[in-house]
N, C-alpha and C. Protein backbone atom coordinates (compact mmCIF):
# COMPACT_ATOMS: atom_id res chain seq x y z
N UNK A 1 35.04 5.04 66.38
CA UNK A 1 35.72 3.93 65.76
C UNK A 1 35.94 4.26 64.29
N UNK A 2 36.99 4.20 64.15
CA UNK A 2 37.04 3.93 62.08
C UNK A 2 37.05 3.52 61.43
N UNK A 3 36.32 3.75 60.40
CA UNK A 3 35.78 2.58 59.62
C UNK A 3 37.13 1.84 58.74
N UNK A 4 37.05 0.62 59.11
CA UNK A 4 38.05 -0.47 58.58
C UNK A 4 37.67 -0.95 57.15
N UNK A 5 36.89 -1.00 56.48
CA UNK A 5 36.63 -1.51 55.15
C UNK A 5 36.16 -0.61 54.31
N UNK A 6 37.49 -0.38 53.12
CA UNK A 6 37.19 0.74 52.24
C UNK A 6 36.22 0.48 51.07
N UNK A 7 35.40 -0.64 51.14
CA UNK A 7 34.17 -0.09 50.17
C UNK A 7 32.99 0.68 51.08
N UNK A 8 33.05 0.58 52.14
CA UNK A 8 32.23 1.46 53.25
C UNK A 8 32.55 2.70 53.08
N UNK A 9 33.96 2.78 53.02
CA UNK A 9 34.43 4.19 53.06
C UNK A 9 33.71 4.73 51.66
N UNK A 10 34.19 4.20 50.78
CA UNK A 10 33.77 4.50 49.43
C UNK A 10 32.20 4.81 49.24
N UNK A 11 31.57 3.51 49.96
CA UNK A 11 29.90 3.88 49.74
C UNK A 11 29.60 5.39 50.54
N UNK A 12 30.49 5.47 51.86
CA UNK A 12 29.82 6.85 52.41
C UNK A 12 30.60 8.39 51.63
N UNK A 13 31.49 8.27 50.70
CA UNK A 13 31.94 9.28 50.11
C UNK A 13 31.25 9.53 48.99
N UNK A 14 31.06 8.42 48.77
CA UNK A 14 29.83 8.60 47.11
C UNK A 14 28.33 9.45 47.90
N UNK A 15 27.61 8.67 48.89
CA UNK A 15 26.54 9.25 49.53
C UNK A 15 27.02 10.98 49.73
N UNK A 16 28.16 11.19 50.69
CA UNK A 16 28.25 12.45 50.30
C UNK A 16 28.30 13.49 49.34
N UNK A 17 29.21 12.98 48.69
CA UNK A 17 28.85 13.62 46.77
C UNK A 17 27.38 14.05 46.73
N UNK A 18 26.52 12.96 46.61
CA UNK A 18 25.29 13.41 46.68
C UNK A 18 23.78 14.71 47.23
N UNK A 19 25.08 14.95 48.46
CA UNK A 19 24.21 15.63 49.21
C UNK A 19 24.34 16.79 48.74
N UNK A 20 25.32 17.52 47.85
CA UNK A 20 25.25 18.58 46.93
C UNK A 20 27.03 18.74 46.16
N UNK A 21 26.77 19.65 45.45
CA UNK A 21 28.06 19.90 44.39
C UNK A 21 27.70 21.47 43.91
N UNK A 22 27.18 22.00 44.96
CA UNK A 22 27.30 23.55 44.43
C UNK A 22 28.41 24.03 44.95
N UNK A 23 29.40 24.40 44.72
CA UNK A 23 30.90 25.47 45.62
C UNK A 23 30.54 27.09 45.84
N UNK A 24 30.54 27.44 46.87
CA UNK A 24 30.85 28.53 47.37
C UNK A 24 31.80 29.25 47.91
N UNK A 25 31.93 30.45 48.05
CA UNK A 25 32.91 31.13 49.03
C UNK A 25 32.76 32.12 50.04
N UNK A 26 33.19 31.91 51.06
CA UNK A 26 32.69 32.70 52.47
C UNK A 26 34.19 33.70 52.69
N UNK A 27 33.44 34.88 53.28
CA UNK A 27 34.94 35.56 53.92
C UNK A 27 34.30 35.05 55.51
N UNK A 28 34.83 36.08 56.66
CA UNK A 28 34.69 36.05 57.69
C UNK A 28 33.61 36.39 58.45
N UNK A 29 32.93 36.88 56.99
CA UNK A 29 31.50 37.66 57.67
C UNK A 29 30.40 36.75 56.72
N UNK A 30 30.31 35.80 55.97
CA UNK A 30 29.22 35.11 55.02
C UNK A 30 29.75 34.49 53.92
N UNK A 31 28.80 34.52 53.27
CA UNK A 31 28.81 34.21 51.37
C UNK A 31 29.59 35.20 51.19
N UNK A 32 30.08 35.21 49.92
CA UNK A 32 30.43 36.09 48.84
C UNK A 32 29.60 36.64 48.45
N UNK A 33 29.53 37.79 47.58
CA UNK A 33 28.70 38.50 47.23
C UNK A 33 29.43 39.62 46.45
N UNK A 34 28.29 39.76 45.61
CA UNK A 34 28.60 41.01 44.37
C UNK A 34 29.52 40.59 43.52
N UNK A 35 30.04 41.46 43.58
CA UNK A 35 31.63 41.81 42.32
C UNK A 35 31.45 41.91 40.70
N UNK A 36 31.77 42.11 39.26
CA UNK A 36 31.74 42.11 38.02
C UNK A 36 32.61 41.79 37.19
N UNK A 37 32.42 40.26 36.70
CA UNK A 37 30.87 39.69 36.71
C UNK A 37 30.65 39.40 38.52
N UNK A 38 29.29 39.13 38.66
CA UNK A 38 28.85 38.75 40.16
C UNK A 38 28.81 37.51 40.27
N UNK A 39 29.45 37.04 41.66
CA UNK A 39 29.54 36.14 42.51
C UNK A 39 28.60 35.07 42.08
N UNK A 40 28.72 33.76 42.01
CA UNK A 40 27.78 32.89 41.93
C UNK A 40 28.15 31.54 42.34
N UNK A 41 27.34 30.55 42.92
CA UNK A 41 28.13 29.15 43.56
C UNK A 41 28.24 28.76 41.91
N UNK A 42 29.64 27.77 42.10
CA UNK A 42 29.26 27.13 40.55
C UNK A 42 29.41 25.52 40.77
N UNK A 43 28.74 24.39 39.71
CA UNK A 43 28.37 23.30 40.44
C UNK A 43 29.94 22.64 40.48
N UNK A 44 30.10 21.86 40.41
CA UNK A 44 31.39 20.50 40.34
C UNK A 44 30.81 19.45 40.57
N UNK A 45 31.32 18.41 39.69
CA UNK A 45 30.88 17.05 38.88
C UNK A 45 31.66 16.45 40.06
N UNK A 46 31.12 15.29 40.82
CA UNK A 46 31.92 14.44 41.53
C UNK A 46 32.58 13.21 40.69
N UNK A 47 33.59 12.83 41.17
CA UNK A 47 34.09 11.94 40.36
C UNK A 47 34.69 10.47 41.79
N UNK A 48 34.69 9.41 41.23
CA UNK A 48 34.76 8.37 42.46
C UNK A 48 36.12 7.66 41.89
N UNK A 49 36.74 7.54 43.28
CA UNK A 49 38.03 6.79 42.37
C UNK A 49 37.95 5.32 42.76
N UNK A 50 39.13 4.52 43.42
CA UNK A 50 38.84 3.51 43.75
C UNK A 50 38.17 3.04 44.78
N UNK A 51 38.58 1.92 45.74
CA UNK A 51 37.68 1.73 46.96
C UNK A 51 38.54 2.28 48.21
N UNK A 52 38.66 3.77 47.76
CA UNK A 52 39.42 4.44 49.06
C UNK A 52 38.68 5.29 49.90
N UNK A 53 37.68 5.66 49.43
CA UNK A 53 37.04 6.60 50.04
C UNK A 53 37.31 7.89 50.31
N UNK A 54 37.79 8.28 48.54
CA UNK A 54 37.89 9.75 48.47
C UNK A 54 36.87 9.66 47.36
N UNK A 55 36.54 10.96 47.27
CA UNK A 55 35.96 11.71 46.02
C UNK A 55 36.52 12.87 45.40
N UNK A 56 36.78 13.27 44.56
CA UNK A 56 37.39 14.62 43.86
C UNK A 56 36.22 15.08 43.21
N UNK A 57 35.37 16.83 42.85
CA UNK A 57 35.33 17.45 42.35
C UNK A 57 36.11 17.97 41.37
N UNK A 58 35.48 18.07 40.04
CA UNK A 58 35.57 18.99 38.87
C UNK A 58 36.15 20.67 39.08
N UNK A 59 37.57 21.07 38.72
CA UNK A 59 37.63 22.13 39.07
C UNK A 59 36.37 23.69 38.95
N UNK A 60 36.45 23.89 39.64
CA UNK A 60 35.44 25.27 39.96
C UNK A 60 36.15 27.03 39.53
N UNK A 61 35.95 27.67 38.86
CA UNK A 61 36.32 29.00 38.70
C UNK A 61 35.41 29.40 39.05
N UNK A 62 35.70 30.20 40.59
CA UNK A 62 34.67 31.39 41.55
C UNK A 62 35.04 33.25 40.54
N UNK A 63 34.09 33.52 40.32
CA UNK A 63 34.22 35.41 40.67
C UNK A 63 34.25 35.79 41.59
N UNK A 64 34.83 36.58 42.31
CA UNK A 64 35.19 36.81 43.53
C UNK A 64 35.73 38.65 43.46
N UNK A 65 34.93 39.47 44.05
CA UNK A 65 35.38 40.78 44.30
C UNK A 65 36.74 41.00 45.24
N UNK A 66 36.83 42.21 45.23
CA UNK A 66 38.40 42.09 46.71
C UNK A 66 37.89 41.98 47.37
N UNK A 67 38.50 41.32 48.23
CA UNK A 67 38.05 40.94 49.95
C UNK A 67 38.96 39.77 49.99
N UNK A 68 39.36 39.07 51.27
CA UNK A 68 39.56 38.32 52.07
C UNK A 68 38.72 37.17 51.85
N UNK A 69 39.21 35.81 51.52
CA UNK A 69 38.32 34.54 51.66
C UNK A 69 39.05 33.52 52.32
N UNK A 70 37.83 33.15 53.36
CA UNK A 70 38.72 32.24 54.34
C UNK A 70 37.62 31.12 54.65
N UNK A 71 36.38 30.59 53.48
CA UNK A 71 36.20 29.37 53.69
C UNK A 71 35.84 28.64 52.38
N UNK A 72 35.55 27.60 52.13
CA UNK A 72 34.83 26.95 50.91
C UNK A 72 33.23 26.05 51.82
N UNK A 73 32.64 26.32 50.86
CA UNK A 73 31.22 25.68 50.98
C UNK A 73 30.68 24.47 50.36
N UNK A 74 29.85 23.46 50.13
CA UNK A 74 29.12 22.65 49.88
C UNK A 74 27.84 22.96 49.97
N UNK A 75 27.01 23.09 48.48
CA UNK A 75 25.61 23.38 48.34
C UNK A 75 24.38 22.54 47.69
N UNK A 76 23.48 22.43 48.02
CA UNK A 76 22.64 21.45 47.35
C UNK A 76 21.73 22.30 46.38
N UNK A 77 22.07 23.77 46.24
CA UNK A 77 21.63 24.10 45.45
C UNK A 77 21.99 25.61 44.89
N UNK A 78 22.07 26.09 43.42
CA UNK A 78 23.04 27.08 43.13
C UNK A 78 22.42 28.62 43.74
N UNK A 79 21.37 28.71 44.47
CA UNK A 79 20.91 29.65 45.13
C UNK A 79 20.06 29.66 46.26
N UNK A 80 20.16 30.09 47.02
CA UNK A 80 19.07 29.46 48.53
C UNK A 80 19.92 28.02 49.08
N UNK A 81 19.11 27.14 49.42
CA UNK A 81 19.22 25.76 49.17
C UNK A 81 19.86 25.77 51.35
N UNK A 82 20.66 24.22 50.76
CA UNK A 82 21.28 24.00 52.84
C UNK A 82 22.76 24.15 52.25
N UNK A 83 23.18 24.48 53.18
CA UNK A 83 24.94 24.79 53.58
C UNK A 83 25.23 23.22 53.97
N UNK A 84 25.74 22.14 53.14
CA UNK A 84 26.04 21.28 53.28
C UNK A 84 27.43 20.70 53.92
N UNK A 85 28.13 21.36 53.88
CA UNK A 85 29.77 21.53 54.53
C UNK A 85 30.51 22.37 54.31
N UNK A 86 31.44 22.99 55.33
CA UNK A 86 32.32 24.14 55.00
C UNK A 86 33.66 24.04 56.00
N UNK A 87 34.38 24.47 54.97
CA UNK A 87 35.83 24.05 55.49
C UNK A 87 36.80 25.28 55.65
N UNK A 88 37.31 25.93 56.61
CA UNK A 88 38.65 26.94 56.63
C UNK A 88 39.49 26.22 55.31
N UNK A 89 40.25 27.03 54.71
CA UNK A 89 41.25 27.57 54.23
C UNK A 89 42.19 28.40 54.31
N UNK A 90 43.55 28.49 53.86
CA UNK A 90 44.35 29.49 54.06
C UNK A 90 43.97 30.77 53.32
N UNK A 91 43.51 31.73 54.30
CA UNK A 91 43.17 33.39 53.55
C UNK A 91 43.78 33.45 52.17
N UNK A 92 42.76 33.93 51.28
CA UNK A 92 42.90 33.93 49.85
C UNK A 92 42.66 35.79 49.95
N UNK A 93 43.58 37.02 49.43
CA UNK A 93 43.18 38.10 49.47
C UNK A 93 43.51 38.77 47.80
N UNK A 94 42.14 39.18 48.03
CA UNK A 94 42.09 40.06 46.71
C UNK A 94 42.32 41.01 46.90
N UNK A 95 42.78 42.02 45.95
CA UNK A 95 43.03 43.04 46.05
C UNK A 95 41.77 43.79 44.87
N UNK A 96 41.59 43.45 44.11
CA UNK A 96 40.15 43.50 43.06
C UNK A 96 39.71 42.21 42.64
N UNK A 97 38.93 42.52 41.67
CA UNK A 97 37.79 41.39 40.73
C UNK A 97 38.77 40.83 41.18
N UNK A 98 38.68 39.16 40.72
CA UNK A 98 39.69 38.21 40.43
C UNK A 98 38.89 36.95 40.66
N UNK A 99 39.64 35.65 40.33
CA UNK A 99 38.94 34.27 39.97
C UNK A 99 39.55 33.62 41.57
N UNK A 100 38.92 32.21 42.07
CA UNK A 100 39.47 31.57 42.89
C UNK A 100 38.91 30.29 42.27
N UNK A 101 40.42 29.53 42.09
CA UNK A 101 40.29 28.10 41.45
C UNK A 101 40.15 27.17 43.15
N UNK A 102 39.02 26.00 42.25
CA UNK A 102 38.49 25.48 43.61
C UNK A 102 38.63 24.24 43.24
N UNK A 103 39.54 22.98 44.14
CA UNK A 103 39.41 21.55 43.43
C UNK A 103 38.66 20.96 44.72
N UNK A 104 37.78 20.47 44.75
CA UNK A 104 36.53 19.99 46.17
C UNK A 104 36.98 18.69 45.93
N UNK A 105 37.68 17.94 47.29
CA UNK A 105 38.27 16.76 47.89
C UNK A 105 37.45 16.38 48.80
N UNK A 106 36.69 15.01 48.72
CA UNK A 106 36.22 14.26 50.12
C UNK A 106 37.10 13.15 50.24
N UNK A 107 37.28 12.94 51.99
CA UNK A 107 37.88 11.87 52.20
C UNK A 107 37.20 11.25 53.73
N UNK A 108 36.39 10.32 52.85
CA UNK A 108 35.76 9.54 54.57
C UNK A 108 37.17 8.36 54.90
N UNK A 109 36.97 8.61 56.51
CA UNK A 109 38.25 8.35 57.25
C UNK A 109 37.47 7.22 57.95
C-alpha cells in the first residue's frame, strides 16, 4: 500500500537520512579502491524540503581511479561501518584519476 500522507512520507525520509550520509562508489566487482589521491567515502549533509518526502544530499566529490563505476552507496560510517543502500547507475568510465560528482536523492513513495 502507499503511503497517502506526506508528513509520513517526510517523517520516513528524514529517518532515512539518518541511517547514514557516507557516499561511496562500487564498480562491478566492490568498493572503490586506491587511486592518487586515494579513494575515500565522503560524508553529505542531508537536507529536508517540504512535506514531500524527499531528501537531497550535499554534493559529494569522489576520487576515483580508471575503472568502470556502476553503483552509488549509503554509509553509516566513513570506513568499515553497514552498507546502508545502493543504487545502479548509468556506467561512469574512467579512463584515469578523475572526480565523480555525486548529488544523493531520497524519495519515500
Amino acid at each position: 500500500m502507499a503511503i497517502s500522507q506526506n508528513s509520513t512520507k517526510e517523517a520516513l525520509a528524514r529517518a532515512y537520512g539518518q541511517l547514514g550520509n557516507w557516499i561511496g562508489v562500487f564498480t562491478s566487482s566492490g568498493e572503490a579502491s586506491g587511486g592518487t589521491p586515494a579513494y575515500t567515502r565522503v560524508q553529505t549533509t542531508w537536507t529536508e524540503g517540504g512535506d514531500d518526502g524527499i531528501i537531497v544530499g550535499s554534493q559529494v566529490e569522489i576520487d576515483l581511479q580508471a575503472g568502470t563505476y556502476t553503483h552509488v552507496g549509503i554509509f553509516n560510517a566513513q570506513t568499515g561501518g553497514t552498507l546502508i543502500d545502493k543504487k545502479a547507475i548509468d556506467a561512469k568510465k574512467l579512463d584515469g584519476q578523475g572526480k565523480l560528482l555525486i548529488t544523493p536523492t531520497y524519495t519515500q513513495s
